[in-house]
PDB file of N, CA and C in Angstrom:
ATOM      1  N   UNK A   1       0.827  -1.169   0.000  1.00  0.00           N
ATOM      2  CA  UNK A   1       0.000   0.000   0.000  1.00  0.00           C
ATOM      3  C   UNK A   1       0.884   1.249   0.000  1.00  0.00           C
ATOM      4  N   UNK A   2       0.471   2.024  -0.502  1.00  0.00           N
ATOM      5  CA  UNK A   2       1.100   3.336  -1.236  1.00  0.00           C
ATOM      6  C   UNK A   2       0.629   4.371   0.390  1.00  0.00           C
ATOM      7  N   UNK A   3       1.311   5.461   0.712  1.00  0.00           N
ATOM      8  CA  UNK A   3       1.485   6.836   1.119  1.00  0.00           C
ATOM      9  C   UNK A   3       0.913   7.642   0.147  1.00  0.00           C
ATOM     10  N   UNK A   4       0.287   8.811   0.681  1.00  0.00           N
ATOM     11  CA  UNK A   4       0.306  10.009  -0.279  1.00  0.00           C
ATOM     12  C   UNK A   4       1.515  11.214   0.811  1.00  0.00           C
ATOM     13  N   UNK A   5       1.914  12.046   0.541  1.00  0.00           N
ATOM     14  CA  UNK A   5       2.414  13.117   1.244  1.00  0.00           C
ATOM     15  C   UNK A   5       1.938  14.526   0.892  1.00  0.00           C
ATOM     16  N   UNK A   6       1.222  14.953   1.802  1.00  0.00           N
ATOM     17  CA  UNK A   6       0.786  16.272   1.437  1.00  0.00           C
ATOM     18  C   UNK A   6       1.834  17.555   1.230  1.00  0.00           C
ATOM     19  N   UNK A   7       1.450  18.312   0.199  1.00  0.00           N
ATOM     20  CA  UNK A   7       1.958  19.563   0.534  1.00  0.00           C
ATOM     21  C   UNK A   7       2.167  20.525   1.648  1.00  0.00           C
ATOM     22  N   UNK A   8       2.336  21.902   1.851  1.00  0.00           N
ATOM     23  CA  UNK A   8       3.901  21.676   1.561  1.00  0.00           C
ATOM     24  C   UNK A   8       5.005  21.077   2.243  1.00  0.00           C
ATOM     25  N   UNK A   9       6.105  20.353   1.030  1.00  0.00           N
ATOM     26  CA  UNK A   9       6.817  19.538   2.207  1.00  0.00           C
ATOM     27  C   UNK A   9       8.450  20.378   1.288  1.00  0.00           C
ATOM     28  N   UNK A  10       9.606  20.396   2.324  1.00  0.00           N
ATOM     29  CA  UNK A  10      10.717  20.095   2.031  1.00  0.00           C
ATOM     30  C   UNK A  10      11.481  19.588   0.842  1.00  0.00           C
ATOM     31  N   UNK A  11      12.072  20.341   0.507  1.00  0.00           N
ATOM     32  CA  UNK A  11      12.779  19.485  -0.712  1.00  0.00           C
ATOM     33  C   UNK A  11      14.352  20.121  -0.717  1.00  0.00           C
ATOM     34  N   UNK A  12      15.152  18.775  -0.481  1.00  0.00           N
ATOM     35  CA  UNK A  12      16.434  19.679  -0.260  1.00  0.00           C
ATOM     36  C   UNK A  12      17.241  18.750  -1.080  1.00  0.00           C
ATOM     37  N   UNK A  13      18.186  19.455  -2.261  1.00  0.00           N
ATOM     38  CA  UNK A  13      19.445  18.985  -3.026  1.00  0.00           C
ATOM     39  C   UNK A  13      20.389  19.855  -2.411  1.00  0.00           C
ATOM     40  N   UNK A  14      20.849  19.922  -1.433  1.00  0.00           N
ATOM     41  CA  UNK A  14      21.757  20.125  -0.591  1.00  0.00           C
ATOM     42  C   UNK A  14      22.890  18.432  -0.576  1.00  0.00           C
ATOM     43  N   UNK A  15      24.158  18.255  -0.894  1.00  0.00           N
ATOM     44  CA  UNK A  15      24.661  17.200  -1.165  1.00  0.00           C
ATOM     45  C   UNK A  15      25.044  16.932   0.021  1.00  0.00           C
ATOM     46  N   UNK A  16      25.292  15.767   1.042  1.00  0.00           N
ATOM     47  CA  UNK A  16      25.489  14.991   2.082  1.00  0.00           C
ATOM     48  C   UNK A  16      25.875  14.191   1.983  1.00  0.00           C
ATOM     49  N   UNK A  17      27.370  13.750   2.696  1.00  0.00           N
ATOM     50  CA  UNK A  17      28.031  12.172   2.184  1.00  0.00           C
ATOM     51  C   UNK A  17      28.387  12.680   3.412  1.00  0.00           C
ATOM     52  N   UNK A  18      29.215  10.758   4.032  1.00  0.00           N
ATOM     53  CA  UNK A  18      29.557  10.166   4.660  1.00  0.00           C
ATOM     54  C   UNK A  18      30.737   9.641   5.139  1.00  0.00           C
ATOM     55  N   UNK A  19      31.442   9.911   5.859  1.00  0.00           N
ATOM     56  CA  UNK A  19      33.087   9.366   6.304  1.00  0.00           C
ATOM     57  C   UNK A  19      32.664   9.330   7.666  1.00  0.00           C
ATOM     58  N   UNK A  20      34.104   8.902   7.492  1.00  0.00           N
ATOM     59  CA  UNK A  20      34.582   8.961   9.095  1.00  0.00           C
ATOM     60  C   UNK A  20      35.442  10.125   9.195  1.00  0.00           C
ATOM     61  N   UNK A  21      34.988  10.910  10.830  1.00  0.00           N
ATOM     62  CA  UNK A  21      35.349  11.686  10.826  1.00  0.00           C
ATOM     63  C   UNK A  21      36.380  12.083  12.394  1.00  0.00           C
ATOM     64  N   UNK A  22      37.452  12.718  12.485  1.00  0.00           N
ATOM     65  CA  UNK A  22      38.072  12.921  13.233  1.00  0.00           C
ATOM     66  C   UNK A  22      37.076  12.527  14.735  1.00  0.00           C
ATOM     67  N   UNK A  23      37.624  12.185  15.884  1.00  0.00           N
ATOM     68  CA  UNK A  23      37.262  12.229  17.102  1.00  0.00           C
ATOM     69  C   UNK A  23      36.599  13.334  17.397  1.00  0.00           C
ATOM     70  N   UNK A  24      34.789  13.034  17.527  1.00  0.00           N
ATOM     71  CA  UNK A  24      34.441  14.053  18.136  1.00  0.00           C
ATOM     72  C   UNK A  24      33.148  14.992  17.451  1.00  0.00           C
ATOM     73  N   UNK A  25      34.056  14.587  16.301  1.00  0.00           N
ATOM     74  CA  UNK A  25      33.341  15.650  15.158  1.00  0.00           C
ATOM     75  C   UNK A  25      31.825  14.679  14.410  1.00  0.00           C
ATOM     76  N   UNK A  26      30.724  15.525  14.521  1.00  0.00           N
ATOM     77  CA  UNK A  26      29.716  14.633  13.863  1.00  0.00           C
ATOM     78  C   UNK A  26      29.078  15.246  12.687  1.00  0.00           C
ATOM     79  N   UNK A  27      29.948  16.411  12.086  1.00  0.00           N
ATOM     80  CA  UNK A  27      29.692  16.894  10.441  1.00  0.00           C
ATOM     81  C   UNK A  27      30.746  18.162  10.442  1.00  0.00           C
ATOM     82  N   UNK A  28      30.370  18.164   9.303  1.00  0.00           N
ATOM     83  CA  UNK A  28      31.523  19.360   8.596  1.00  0.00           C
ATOM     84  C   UNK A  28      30.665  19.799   7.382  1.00  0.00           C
ATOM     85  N   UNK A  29      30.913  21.206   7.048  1.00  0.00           N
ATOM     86  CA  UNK A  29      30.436  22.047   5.924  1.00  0.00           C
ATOM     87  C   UNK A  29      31.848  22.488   4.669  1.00  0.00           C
ATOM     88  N   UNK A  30      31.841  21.450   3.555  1.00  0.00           N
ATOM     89  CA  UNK A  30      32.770  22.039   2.957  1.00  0.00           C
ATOM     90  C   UNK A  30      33.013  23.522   1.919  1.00  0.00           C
ATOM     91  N   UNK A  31      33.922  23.960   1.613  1.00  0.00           N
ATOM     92  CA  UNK A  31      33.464  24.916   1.123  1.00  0.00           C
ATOM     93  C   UNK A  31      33.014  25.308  -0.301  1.00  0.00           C
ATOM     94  N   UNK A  32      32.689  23.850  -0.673  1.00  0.00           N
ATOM     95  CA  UNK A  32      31.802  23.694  -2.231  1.00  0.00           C
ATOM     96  C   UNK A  32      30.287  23.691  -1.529  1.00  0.00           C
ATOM     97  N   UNK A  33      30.041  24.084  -0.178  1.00  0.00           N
ATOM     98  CA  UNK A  33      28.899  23.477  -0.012  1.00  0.00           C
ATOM     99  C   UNK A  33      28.526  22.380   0.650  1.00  0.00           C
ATOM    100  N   UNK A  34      28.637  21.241   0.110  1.00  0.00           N
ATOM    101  CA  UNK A  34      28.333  20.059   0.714  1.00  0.00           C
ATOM    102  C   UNK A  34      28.716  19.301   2.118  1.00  0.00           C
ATOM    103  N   UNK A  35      27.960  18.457   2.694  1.00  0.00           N
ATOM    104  CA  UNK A  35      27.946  18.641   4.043  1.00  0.00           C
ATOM    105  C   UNK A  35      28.809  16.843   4.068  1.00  0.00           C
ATOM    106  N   UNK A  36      29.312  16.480   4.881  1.00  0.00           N
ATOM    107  CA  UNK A  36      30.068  15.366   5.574  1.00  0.00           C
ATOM    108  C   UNK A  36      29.727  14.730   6.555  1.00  0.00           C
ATOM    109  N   UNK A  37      28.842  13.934   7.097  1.00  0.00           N
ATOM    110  CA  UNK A  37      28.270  13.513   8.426  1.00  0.00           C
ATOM    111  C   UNK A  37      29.213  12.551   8.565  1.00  0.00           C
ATOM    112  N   UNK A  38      29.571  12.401  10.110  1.00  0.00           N
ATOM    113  CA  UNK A  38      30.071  10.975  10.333  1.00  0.00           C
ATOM    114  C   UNK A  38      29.705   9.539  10.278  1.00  0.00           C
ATOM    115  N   UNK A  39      30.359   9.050   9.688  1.00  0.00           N
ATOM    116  CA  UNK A  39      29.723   7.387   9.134  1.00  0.00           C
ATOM    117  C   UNK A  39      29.039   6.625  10.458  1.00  0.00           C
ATOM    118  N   UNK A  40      29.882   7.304  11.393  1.00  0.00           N
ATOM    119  CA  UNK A  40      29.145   6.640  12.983  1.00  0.00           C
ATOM    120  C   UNK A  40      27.901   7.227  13.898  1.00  0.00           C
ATOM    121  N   UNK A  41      27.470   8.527  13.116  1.00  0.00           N
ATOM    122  CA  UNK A  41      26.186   9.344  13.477  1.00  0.00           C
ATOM    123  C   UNK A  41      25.209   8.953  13.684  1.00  0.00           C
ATOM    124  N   UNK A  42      24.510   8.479  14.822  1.00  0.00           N
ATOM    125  CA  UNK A  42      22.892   7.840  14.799  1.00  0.00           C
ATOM    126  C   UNK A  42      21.876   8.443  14.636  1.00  0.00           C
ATOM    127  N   UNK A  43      20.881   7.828  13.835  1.00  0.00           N
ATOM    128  CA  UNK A  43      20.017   8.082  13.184  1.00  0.00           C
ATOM    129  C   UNK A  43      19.321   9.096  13.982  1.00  0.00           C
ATOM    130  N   UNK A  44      19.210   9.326  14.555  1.00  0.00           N
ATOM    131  CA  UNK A  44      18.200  10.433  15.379  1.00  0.00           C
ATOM    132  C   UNK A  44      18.784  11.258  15.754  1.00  0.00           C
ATOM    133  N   UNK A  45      20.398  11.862  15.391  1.00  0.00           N
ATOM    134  CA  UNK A  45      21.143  12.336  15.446  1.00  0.00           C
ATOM    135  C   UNK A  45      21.111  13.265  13.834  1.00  0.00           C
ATOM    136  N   UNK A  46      20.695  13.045  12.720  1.00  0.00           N
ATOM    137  CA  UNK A  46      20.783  13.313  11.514  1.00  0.00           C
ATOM    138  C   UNK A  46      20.498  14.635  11.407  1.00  0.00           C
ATOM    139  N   UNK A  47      19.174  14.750  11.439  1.00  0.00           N
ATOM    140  CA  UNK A  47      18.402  15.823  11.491  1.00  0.00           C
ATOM    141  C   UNK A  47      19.336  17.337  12.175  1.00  0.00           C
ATOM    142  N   UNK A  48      19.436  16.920  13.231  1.00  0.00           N
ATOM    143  CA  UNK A  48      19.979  17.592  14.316  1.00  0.00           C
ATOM    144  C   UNK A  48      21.266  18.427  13.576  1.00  0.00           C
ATOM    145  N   UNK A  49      22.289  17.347  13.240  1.00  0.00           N
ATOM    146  CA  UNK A  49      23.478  17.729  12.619  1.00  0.00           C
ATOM    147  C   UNK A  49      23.082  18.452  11.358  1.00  0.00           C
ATOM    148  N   UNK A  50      22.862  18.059  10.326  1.00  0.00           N
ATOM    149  CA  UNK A  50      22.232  18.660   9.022  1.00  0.00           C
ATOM    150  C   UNK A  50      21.494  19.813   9.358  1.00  0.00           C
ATOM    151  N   UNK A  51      20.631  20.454  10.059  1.00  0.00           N
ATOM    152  CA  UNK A  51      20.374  21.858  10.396  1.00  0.00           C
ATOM    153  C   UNK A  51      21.290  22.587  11.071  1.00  0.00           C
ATOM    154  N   UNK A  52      22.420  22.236  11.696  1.00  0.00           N
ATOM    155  CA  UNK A  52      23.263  23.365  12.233  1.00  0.00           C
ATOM    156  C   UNK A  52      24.099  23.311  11.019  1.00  0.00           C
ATOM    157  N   UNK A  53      24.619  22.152  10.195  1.00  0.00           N
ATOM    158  CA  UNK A  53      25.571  22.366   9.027  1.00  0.00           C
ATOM    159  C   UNK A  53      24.973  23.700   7.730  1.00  0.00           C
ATOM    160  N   UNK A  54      23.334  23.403   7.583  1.00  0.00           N
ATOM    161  CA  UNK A  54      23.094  23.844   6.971  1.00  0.00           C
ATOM    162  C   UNK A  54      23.356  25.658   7.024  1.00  0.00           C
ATOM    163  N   UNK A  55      23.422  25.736   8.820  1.00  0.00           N
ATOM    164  CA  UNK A  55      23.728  27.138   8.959  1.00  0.00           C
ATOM    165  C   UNK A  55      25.162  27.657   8.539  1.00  0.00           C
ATOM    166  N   UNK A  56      25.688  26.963   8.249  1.00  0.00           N
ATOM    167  CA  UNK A  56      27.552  26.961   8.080  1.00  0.00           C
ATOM    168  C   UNK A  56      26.984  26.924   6.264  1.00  0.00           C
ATOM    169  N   UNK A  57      26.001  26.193   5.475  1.00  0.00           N
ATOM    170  CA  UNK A  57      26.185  26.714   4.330  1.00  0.00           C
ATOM    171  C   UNK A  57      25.396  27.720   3.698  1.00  0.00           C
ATOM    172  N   UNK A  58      24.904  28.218   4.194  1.00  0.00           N
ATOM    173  CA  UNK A  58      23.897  29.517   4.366  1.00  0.00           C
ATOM    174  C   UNK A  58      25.247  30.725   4.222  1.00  0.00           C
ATOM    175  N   UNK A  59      25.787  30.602   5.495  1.00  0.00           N
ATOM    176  CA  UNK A  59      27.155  31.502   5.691  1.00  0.00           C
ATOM    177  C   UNK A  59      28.077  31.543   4.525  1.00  0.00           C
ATOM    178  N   UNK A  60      28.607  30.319   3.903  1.00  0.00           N
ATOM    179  CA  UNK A  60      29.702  30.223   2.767  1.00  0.00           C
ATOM    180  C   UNK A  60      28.683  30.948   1.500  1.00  0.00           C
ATOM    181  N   UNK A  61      27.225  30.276   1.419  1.00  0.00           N
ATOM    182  CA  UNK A  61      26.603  30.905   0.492  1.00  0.00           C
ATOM    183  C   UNK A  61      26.507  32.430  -0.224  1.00  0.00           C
ATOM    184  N   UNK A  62      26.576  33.230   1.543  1.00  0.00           N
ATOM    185  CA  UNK A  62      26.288  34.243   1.196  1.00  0.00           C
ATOM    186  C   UNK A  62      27.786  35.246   1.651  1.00  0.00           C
ATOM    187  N   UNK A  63      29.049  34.249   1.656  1.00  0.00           N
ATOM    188  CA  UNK A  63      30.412  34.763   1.766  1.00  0.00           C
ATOM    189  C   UNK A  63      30.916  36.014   2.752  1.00  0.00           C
ATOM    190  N   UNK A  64      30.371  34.885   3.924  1.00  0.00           N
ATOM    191  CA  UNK A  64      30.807  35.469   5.170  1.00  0.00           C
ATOM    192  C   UNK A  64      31.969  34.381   5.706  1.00  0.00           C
ATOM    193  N   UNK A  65      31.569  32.830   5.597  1.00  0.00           N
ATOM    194  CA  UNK A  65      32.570  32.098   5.686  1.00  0.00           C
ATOM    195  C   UNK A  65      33.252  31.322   4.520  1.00  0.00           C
ATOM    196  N   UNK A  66      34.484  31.140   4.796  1.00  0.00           N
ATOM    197  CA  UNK A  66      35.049  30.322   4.036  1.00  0.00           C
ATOM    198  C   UNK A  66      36.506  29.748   4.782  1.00  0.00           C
ATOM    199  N   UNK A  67      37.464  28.995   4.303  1.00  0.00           N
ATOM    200  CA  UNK A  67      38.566  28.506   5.142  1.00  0.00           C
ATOM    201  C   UNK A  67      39.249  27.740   4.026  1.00  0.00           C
ATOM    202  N   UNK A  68      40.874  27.801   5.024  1.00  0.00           N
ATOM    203  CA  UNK A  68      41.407  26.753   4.015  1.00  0.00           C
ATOM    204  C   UNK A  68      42.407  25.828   5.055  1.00  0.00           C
ATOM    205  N   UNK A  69      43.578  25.472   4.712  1.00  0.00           N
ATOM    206  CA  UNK A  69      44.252  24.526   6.047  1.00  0.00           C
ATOM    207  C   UNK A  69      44.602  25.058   6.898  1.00  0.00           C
ATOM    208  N   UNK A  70      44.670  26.479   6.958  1.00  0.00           N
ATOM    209  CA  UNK A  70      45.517  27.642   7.697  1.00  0.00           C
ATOM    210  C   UNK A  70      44.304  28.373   8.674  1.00  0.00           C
ATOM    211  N   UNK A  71      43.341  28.917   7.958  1.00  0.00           N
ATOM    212  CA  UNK A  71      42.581  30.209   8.862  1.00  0.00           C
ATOM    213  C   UNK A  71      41.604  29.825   8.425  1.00  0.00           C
ATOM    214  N   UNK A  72      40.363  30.255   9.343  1.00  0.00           N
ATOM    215  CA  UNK A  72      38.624  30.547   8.803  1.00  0.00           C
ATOM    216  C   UNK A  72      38.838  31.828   8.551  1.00  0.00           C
ATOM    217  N   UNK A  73      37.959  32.438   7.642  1.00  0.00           N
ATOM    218  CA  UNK A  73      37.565  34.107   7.248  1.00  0.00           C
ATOM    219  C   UNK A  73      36.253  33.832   7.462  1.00  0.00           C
ATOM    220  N   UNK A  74      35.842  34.567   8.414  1.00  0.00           N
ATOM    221  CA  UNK A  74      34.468  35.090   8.924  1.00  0.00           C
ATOM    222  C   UNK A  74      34.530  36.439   8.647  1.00  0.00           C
ATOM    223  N   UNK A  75      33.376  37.077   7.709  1.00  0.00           N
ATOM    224  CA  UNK A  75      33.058  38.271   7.272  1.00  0.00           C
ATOM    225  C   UNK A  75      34.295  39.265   7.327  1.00  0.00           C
ATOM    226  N   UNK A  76      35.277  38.928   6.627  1.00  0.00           N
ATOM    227  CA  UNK A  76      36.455  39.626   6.037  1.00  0.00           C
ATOM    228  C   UNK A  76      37.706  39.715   7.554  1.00  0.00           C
ATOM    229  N   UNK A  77      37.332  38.680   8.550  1.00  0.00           N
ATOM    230  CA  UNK A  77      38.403  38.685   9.444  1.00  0.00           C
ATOM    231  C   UNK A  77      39.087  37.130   9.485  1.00  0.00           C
ATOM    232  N   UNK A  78      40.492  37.045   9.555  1.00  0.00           N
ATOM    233  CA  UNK A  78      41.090  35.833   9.483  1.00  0.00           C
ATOM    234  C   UNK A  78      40.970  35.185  10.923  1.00  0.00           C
ATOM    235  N   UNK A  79      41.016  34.100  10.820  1.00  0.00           N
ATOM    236  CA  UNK A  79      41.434  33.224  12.214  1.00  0.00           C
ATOM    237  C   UNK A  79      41.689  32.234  12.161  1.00  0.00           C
ATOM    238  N   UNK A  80      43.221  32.045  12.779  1.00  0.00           N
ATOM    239  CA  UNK A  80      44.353  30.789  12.929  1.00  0.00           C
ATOM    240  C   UNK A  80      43.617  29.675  13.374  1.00  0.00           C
ATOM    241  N   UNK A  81      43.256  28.757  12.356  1.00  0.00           N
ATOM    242  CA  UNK A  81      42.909  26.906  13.034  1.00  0.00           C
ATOM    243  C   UNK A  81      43.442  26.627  14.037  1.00  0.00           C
ATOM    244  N   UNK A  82      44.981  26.680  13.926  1.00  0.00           N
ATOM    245  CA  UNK A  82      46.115  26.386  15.126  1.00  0.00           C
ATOM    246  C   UNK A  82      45.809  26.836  16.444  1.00  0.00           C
ATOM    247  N   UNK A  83      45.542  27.891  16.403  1.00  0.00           N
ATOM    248  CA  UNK A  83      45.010  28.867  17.529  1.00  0.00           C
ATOM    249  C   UNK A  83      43.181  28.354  18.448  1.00  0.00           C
ATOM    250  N   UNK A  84      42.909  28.059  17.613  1.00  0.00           N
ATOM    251  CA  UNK A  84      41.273  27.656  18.057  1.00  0.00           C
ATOM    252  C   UNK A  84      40.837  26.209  18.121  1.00  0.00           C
ATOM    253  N   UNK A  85      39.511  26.250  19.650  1.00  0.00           N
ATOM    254  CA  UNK A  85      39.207  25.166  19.155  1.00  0.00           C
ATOM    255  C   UNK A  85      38.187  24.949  18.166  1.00  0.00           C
ATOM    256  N   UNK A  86      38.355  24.347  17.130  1.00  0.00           N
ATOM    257  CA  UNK A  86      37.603  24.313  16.509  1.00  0.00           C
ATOM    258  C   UNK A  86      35.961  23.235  16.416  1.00  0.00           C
ATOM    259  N   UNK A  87      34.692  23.640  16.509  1.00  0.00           N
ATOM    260  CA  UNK A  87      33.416  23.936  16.434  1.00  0.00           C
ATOM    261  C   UNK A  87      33.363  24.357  17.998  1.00  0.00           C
ATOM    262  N   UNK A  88      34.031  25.401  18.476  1.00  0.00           N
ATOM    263  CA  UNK A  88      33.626  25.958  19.677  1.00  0.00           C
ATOM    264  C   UNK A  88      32.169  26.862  19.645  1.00  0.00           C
ATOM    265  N   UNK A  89      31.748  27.141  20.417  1.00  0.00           N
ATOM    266  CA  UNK A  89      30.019  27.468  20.861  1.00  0.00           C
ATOM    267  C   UNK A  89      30.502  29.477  20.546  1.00  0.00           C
ATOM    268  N   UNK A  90      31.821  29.490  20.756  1.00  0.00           N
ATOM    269  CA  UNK A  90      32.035  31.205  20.548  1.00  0.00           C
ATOM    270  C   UNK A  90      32.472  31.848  19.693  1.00  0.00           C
ATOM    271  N   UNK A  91      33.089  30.969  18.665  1.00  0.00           N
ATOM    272  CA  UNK A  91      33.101  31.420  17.229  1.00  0.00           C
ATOM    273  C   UNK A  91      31.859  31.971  17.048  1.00  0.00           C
ATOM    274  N   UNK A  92      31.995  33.223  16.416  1.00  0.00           N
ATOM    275  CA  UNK A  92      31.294  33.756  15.787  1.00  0.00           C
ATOM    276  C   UNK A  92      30.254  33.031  14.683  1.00  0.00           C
ATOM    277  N   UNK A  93      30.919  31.911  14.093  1.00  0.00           N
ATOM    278  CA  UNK A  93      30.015  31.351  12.455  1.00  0.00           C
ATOM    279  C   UNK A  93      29.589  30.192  13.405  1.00  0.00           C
ATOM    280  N   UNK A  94      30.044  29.508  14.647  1.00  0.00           N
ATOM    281  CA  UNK A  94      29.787  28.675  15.197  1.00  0.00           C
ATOM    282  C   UNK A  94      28.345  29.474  16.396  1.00  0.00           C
ATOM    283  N   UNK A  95      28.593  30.357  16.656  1.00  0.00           N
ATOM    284  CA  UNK A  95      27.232  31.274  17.518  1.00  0.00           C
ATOM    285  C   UNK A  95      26.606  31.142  16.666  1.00  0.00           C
ATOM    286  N   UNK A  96      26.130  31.511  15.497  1.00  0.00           N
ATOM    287  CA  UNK A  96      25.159  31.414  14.848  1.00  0.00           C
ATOM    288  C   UNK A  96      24.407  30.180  14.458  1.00  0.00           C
ATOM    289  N   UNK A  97      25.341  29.679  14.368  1.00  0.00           N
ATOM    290  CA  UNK A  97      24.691  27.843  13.881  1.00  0.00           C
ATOM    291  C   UNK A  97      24.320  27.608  14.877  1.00  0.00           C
ATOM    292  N   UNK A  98      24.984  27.770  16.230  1.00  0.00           N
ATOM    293  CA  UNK A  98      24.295  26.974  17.013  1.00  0.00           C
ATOM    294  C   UNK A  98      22.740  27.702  17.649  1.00  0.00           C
ATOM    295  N   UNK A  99      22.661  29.029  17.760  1.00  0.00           N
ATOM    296  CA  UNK A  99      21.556  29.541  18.154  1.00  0.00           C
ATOM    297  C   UNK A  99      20.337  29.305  16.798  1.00  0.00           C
ATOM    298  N   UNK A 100      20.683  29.455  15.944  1.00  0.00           N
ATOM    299  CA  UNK A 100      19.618  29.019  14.608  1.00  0.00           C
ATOM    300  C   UNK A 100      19.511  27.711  14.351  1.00  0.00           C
ATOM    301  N   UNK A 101      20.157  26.637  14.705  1.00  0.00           N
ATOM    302  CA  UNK A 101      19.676  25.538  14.538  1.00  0.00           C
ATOM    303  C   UNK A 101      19.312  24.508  15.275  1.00  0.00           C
TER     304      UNK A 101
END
């Protein structure tokens, strides 16, 4: 037996793949866009991750963030990887994701 799904629903080509990912970490936003969940992420965990990533590609979208092996640039200011922890709650691109998602 068939489902119907009513309108309006969601529709996202937003690209999402799968690794394994460093200790700790349960997604990443690259800067083509596309998002990275950890291969070990539980399912009820998905959702969750994929809306704060999505706030990290919202940001690259509209080129406030971007990064490379060295620094994040958040809205035209650099900051040393080396120096930070990185997905801390006080980053600036990290405040936002986390209060919006």
């Amino acid at each position: 037996m068939a489902f119907k799904i009513k309108p309006p629903y969601e529709v996202s080509n937003q690209p999402v793949y799968y690794a394994n990912l460093e200790e700790g970490v349960l997604g990443k936003t690259n800067n083509n866009a596309s998002i990275v969940l950890d291969s070990e992420l539980p399912v009820d965990m998905i959702k969750k991750v994929c809306d704060h990533e999505d706030i990290h590609v919202d940001q690259i979208k509209r080129g406030d963030l971007s990064y490379d092996d060295n620094y994040v640039y958040w809205k035209g200011k650099k900051y040393s990887r080396a120096q930070m922890e990185e997905g801390a709650k006080n980053l600036p691109w990290e405040a936002e994701a986390y209060k919006n998602s």
